[in-house]
Protein backbone atom coordinates (compact mmCIF):
# COMPACT_ATOMS: atom_id res chain seq x y z
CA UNK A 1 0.00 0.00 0.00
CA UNK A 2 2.72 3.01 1.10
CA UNK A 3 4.16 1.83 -2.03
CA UNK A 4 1.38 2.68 -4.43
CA UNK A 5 1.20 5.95 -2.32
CA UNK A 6 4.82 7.03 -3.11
CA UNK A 7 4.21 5.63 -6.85
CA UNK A 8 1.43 8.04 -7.00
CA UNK A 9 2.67 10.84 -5.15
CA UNK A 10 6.29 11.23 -7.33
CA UNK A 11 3.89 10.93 -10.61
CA UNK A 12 1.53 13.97 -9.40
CA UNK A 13 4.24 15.76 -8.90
CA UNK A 14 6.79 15.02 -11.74
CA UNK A 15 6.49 14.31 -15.41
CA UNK A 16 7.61 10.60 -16.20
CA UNK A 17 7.89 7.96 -19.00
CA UNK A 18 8.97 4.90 -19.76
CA UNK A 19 10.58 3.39 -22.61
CA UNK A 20 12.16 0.26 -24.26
CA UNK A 21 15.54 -0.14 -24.92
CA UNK A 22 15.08 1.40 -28.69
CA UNK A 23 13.08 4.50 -27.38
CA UNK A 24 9.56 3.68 -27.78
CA UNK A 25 7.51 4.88 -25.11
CA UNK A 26 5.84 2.70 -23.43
CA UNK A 27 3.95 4.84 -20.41
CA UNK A 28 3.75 8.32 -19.78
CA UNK A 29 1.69 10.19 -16.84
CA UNK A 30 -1.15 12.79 -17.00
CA UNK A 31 1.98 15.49 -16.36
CA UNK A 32 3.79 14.46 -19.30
CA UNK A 33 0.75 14.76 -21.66
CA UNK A 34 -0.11 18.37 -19.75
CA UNK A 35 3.40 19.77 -20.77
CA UNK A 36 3.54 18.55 -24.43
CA UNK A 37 0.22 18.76 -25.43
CA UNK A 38 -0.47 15.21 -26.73
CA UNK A 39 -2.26 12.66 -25.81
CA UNK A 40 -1.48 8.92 -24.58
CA UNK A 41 -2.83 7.50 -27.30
CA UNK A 42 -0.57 10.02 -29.56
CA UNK A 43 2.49 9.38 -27.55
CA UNK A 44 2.40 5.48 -26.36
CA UNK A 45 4.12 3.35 -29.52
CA UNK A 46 5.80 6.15 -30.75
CA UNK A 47 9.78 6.95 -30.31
CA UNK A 48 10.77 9.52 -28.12
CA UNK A 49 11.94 11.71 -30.19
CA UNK A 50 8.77 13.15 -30.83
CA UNK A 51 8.99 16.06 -28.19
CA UNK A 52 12.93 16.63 -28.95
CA UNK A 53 13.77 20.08 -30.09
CA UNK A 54 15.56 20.65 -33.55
CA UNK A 55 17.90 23.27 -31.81
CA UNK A 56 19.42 20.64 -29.72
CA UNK A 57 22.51 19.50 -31.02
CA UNK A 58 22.58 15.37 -31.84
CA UNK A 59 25.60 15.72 -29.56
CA UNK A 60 23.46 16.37 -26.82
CA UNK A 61 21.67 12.93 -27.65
CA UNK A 62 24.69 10.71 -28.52
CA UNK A 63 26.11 11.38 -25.08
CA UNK A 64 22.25 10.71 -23.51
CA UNK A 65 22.11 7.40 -25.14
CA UNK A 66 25.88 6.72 -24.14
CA UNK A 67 25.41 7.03 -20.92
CA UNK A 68 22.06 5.07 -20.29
CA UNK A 69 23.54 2.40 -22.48
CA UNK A 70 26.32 2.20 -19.98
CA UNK A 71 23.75 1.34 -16.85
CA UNK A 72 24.23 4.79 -16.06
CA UNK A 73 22.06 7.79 -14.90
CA UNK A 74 21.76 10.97 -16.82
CA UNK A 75 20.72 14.25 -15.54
CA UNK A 76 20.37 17.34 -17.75
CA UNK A 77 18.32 20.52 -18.39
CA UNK A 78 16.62 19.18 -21.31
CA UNK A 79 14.73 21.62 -24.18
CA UNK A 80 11.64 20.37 -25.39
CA UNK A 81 9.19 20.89 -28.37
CA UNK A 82 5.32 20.59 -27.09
CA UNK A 83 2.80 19.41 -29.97
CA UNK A 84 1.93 23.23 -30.63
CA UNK A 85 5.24 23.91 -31.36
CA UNK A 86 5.47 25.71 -28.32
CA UNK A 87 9.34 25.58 -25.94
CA UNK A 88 9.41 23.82 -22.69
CA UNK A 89 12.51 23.12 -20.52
CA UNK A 90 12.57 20.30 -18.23
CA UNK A 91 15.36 19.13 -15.51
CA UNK A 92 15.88 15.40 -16.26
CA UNK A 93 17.07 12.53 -14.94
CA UNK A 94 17.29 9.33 -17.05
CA UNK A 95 17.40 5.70 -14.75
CA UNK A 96 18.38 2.21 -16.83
CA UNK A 97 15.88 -0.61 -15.24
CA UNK A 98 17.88 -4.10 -15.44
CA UNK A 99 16.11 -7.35 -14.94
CA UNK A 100 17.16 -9.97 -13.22
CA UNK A 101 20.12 -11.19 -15.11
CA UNK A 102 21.47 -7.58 -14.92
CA UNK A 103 20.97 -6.61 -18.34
CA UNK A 104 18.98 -3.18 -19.82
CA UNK A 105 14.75 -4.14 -19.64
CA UNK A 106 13.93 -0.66 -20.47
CA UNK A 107 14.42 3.01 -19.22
CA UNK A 108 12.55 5.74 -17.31
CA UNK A 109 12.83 9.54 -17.11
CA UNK A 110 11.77 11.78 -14.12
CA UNK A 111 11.64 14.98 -15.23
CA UNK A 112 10.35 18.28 -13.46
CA UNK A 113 9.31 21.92 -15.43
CA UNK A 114 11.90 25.01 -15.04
CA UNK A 115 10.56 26.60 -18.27
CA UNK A 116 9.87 29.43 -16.59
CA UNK A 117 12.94 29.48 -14.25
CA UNK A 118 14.91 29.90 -17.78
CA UNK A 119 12.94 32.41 -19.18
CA UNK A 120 14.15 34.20 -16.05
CA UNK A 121 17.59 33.55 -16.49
CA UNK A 122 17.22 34.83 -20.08
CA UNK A 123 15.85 37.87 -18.89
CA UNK A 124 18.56 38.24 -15.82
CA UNK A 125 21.15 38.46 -18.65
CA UNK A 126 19.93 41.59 -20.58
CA UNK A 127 19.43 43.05 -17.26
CA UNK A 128 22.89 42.33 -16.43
CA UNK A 129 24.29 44.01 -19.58
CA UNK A 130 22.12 47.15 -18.93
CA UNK A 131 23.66 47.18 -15.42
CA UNK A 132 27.30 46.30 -16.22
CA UNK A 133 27.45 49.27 -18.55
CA UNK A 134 25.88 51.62 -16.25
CA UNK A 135 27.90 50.38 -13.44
CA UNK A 136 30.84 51.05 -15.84
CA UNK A 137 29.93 54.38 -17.14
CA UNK A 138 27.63 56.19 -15.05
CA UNK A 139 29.74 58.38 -13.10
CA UNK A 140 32.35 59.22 -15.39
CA UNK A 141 29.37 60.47 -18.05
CA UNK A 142 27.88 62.75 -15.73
CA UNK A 143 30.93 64.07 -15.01
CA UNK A 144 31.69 64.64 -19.00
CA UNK A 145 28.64 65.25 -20.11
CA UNK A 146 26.56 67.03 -17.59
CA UNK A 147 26.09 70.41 -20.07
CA UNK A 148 25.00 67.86 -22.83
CA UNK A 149 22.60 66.05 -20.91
CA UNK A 150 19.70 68.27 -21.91
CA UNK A 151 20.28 67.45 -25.62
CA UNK A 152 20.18 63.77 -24.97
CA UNK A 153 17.15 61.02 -25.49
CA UNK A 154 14.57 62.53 -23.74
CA UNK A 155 14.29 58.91 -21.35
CA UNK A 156 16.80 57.08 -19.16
CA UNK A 157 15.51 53.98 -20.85
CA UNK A 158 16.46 54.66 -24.49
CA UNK A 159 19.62 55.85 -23.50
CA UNK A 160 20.61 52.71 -21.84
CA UNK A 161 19.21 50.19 -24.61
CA UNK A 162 21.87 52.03 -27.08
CA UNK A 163 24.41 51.37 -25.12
CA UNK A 164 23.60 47.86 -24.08
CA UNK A 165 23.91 47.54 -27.88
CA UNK A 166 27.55 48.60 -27.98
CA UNK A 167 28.31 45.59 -25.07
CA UNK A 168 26.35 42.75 -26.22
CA UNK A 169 29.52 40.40 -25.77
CA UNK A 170 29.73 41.30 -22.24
CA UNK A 171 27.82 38.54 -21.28
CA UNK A 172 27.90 37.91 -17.56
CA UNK A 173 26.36 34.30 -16.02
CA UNK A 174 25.90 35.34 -12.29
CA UNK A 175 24.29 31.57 -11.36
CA UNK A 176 25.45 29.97 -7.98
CA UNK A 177 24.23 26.82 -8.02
CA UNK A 178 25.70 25.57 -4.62
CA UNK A 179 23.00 23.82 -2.10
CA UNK A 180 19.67 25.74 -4.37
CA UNK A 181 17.92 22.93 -6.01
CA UNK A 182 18.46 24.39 -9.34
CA UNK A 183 20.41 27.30 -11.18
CA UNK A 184 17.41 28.77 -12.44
CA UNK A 185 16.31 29.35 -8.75
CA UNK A 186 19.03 31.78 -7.58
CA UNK A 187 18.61 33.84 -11.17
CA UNK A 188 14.87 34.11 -9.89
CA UNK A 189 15.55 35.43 -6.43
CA UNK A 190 19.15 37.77 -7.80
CA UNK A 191 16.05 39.53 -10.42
CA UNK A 192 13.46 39.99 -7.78
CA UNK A 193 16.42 41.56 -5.67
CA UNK A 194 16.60 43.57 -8.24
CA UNK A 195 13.45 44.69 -9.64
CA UNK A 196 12.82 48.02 -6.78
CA UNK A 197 16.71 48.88 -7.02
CA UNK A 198 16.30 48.83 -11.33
CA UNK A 199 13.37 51.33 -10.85
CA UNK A 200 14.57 53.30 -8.00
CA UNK A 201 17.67 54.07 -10.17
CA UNK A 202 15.68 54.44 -13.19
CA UNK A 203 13.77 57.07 -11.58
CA UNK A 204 16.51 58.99 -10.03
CA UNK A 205 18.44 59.29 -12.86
CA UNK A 206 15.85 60.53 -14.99
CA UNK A 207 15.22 63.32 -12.01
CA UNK A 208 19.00 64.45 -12.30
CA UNK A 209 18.06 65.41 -16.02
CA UNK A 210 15.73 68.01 -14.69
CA UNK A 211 17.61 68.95 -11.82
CA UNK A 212 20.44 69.81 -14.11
CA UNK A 213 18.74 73.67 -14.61
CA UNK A 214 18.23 74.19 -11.14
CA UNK A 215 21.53 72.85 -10.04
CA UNK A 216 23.03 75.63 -12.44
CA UNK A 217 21.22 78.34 -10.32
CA UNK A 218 22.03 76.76 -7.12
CA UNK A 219 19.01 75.48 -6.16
CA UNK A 220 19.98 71.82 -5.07
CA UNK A 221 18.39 68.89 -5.74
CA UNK A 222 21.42 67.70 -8.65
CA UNK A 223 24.01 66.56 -6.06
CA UNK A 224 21.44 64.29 -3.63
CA UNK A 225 19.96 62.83 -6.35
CA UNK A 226 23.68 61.82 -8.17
CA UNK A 227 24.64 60.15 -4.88
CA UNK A 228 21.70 58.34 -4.18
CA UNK A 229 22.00 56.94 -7.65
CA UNK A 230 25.67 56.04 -7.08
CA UNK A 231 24.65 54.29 -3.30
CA UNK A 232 21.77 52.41 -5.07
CA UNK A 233 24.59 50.97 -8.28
CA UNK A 234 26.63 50.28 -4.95
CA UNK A 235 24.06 48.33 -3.33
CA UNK A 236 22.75 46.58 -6.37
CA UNK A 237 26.50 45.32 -6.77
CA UNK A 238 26.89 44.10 -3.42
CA UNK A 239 24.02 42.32 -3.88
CA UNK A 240 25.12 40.61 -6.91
CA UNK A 241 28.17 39.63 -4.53
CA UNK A 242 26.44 38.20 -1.88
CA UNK A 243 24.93 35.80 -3.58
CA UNK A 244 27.86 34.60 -5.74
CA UNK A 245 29.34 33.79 -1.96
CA UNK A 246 25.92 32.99 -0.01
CA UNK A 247 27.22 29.55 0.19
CA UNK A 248 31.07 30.56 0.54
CA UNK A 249 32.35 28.36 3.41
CA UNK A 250 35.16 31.42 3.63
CA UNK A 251 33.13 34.40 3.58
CA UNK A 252 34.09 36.60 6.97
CA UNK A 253 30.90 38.14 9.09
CA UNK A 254 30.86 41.69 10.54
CA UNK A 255 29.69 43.18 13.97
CA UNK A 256 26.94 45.57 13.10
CA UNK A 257 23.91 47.26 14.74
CA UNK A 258 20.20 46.42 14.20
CA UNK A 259 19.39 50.42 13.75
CA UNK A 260 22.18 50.50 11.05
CA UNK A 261 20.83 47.93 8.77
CA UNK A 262 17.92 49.47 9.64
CA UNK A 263 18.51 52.84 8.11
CA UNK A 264 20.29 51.33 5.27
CA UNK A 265 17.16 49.62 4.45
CA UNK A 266 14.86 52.88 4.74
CA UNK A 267 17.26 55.15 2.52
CA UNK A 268 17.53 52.39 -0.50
CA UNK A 269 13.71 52.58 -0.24
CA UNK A 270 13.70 56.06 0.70
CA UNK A 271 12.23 56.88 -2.79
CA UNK A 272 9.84 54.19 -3.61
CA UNK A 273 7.79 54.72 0.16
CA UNK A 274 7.64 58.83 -1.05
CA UNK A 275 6.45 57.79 -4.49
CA UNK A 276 3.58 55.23 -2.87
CA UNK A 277 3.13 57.81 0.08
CA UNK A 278 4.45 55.16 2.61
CA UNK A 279 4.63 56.82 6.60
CA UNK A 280 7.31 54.66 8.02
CA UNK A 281 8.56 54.93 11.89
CA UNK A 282 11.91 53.53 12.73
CA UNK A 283 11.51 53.21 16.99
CA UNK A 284 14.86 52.14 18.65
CA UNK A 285 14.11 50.67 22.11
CA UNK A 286 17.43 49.25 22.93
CA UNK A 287 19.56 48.86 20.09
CA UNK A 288 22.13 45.91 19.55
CA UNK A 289 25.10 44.22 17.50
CA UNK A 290 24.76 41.06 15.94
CA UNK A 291 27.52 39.04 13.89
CA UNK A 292 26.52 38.03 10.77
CA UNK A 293 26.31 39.71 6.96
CA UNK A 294 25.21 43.48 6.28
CA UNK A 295 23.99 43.93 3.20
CA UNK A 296 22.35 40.35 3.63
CA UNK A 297 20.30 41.39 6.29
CA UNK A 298 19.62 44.43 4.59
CA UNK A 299 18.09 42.77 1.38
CA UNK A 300 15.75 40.68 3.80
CA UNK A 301 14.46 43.78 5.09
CA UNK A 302 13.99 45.59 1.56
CA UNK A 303 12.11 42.62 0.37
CA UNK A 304 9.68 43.26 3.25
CA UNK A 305 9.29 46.50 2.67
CA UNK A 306 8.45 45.74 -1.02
CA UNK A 307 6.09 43.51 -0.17
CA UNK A 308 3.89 45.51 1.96
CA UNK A 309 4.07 48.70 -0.54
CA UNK A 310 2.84 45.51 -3.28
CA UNK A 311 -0.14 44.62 -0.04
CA UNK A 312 -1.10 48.39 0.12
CA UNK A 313 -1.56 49.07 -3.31
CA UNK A 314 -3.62 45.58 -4.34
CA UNK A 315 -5.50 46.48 -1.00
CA UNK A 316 -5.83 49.90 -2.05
CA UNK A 317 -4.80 51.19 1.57
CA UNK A 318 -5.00 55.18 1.59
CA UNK A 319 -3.17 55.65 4.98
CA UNK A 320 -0.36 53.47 4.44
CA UNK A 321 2.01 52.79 7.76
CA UNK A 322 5.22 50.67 8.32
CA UNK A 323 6.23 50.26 11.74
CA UNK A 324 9.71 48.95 12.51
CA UNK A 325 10.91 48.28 16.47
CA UNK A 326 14.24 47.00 17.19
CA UNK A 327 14.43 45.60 21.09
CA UNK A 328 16.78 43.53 22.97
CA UNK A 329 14.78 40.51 25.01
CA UNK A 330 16.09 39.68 28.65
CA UNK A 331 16.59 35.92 26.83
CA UNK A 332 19.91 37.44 25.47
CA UNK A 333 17.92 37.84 21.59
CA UNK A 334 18.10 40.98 19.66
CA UNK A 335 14.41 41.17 17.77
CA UNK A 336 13.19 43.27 14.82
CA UNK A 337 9.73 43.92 13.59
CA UNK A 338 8.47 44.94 10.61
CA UNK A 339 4.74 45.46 10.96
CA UNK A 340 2.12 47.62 8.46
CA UNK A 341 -1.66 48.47 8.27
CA UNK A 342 -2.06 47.01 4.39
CA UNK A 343 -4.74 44.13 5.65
CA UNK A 344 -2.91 40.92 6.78
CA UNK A 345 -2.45 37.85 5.24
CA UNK A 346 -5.29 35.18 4.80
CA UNK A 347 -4.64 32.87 7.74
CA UNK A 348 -4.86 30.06 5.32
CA UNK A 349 -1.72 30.68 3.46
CA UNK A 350 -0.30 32.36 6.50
CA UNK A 351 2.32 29.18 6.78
CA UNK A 352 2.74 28.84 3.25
CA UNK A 353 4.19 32.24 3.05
CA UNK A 354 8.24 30.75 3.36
CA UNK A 355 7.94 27.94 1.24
CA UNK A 356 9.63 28.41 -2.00
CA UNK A 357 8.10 29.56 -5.28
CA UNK A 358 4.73 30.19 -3.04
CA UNK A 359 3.05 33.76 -4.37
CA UNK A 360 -0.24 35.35 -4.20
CA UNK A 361 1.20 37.76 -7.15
CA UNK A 362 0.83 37.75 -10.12
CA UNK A 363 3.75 36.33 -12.24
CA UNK A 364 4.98 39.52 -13.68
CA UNK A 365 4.98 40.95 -9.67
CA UNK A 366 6.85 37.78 -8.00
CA UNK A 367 8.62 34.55 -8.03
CA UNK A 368 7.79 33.51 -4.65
CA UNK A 369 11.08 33.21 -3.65
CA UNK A 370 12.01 36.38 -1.58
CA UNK A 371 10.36 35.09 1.59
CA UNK A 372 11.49 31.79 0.77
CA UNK A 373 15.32 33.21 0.88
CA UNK A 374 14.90 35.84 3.19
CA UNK A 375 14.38 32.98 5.96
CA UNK A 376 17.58 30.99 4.24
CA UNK A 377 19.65 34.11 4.91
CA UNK A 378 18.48 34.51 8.57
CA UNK A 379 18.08 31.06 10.05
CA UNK A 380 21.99 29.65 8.04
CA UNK A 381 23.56 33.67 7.90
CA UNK A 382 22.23 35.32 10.85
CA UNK A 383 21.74 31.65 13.02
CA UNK A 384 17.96 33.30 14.00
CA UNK A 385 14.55 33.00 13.24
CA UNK A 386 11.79 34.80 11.01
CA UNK A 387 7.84 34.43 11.52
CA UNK A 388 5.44 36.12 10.30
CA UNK A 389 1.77 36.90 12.13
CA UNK A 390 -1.27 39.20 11.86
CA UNK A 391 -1.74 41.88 13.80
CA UNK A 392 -4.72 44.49 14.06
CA UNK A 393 -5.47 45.77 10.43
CA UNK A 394 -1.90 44.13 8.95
CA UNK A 395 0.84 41.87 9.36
CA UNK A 396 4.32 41.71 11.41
CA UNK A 397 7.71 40.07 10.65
CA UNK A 398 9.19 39.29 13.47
CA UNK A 399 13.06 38.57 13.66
CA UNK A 400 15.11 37.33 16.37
CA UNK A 401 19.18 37.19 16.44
CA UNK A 402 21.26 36.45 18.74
CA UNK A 403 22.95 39.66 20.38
CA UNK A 404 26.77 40.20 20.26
CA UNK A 405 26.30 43.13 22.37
CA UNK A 406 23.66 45.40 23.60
CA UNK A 407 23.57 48.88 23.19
CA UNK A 408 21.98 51.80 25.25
CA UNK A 409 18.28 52.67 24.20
CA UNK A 410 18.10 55.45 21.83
CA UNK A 411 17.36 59.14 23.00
């Protein structure tokens, strides 16, 4: 019985078939014939072939059948061709069954879908190049070319798409695959990083074009705006670090204070809560110093913050509050909450909300894997905890880390 109950548990959650030892299928599940859009009828009898992809060099193939041939398992990211001539991209893994007398009876592929987890990574590279060059160049063209700027494209946008075009061969893979169950997964979670910083900077740098005239006449405005453009390239970059060493068995942590990752978190954001007109309180009870990794921390509590300015405006809150306490507990725990009014969370899905991939987005909004990483970075970087609760008219985050040392209550 239990065995019919894992049989049917790994097929309703993976796509599988079976074959002989020329290629004909001989089974496939419901999953398979979901993903490429035929039937069992249309697939059973026929070789298996029929979903490959013409792009996919018979190299590819020749070392497939090589290895199976050889009583050996093969495991690849595999690119398909569904029956509508639609792309699919599956992570395989290819078994040989033998039979008694040890010999080849037929074969049987487990695969699982991370179509969409490439079409992320695709889209992580051309963000990349945009970034690399304006990493690269920024600050030495607005020194150069300040007096021009007001004869330039009239958007930030078109400016950086022609010279994206220059760089095309800088082609930068930022994957770390480590102890994430797939590549695709960290190029998910590095773009929704990414997605306030792109459009805080975006922003910012399209203000500097206007501030250029008053700037001129001494107004202010130019100079703020330049360095919070630089700070937010600086951040973005750091980011882009930490995860290349999130698993990094050598990485070194830092003493810091719960208020300074705090503030951190506030100014990157700092422009995104005006624009969504955000009230946020910071309220230091006692502050404290915990070991672990800065800028880490500090993308756990950015994520946060995104997500409740995403809560208030698909609740369409009109007094929007976040409300962040830092405390140190007499149990020897530094704890930080982030709480807001934007509704709460259904108390369904409340412990859902950390699992990875889980979203109540929309696809184009979220991945589902910020919550799922922020915990990774607190409970194996920070060595704390992360839950999450309703509260009154919203939701809290609570964090607790151990304290290095505590620090007087701020005045």
């Amino acid at each position: 019985m239990k065995l019919e109950q894992y049989q049917t548990a790994i097929e309703s959650s993976n796509i599988i078939s079976k074959t002989d030892i020329n290629g004909i299928i001989t089974f496939v599940n419901d999953e398979f014939c979901k993903i490429s859009g035929y039937t069992k009828e249309e697939l059973i009898g026929q070789n298996h072939n029929i979903v490959r992809h013409p792009e996919v060099p018979p190299s590819t193939f020749k070392q497939l059948w090589q290895t199976i041939l050889q009583k050996q398992t093969y495991k690849s990211t595999v690119k398909n061709l569904a029956k509508d001539g639609s792309t699919f991209y599956v992570n395989t893994t290819v078994c040989p069954i033998l039979d008694e007398n040890g010999d080849i009876e037929e074969f049987i592929a487990i695969r699982y879908d991370v179509t969409e987890s490439v079409r992320l990574s695709e889209a992580l590279i051309t963000k990349d190049e945009e970034l690399e060059e304006l990493n690269a160049t920024l600050e030495e063209r607005v020194k150069e070319q300040t007096k021009a700027l007001t004869q330039l494209n009239q958007t930030l946008e078109e400016r950086v798409k022609e010279e994206v075009e220059k760089n095309r061969e800088k082609d930068r893979f930022l994957f770390q695959q480590a102890r994430l169950a797939s590549m695709g997964e960290m190029i998910a979670n590095i773009a929704h990083q990414w997605r306030q910083p792109l459009s805080e900077l975006n922003i910012t740098l399209y203000k500097m074009n206007k501030l250029y005239q008053a700037c001129r006449n001494k107004e202010g405005g130019f100079e703020e705006s330049y360095e919070h453009a630089k700070k937010i390239i600086v951040k973005m970059s750091e980011t882009i670090e930490d995860f290349r060493n999130f698993f990094s068995p050598n990485r070194e942590t830092e003493l810091f204070s719960l208020s300074s990752v705090a503030k951190e978190a506030i100014d990157i954001m700092r422009g995104t809560l005006e624009r969504n007109e955000v009230q946020i309180r910071l309220n230091i009870v006692r502050d404290a110093d915990i070991q672990g990794y800065f800028n880490e921390f500090s993308q756990v509590l950015i994520n946060l913050l995104n997500n409740t300015i995403d809560a208030f405006s698909h609740n369409k809150i009109k007094s929007r509050l976040i409300y962040i306490e830092i405390d140190t507990l007499s149990a020897g725990d530094a704890i930080i909450k982030v709480c807001d009014n934007a509704g709460g969370i259904d108390a369904t899905i409340l412990d859902k909300i950390f699992e990875p991939y889980f979203t109540t987005k929309h696809a184009s909004a979220g991945t589902g894997l910020g919550l799922y990483m922020s915990k990774m970075i607190i409970k194996n970087s920070m060595m704390g905890t992360i839950e999450a609760y309703n509260h009154e008219d919203g939701v809290c985050f609570s964090i607790k880390i151990p304290v290095k040392t505590v620090l007087k209550e701020e005045e």
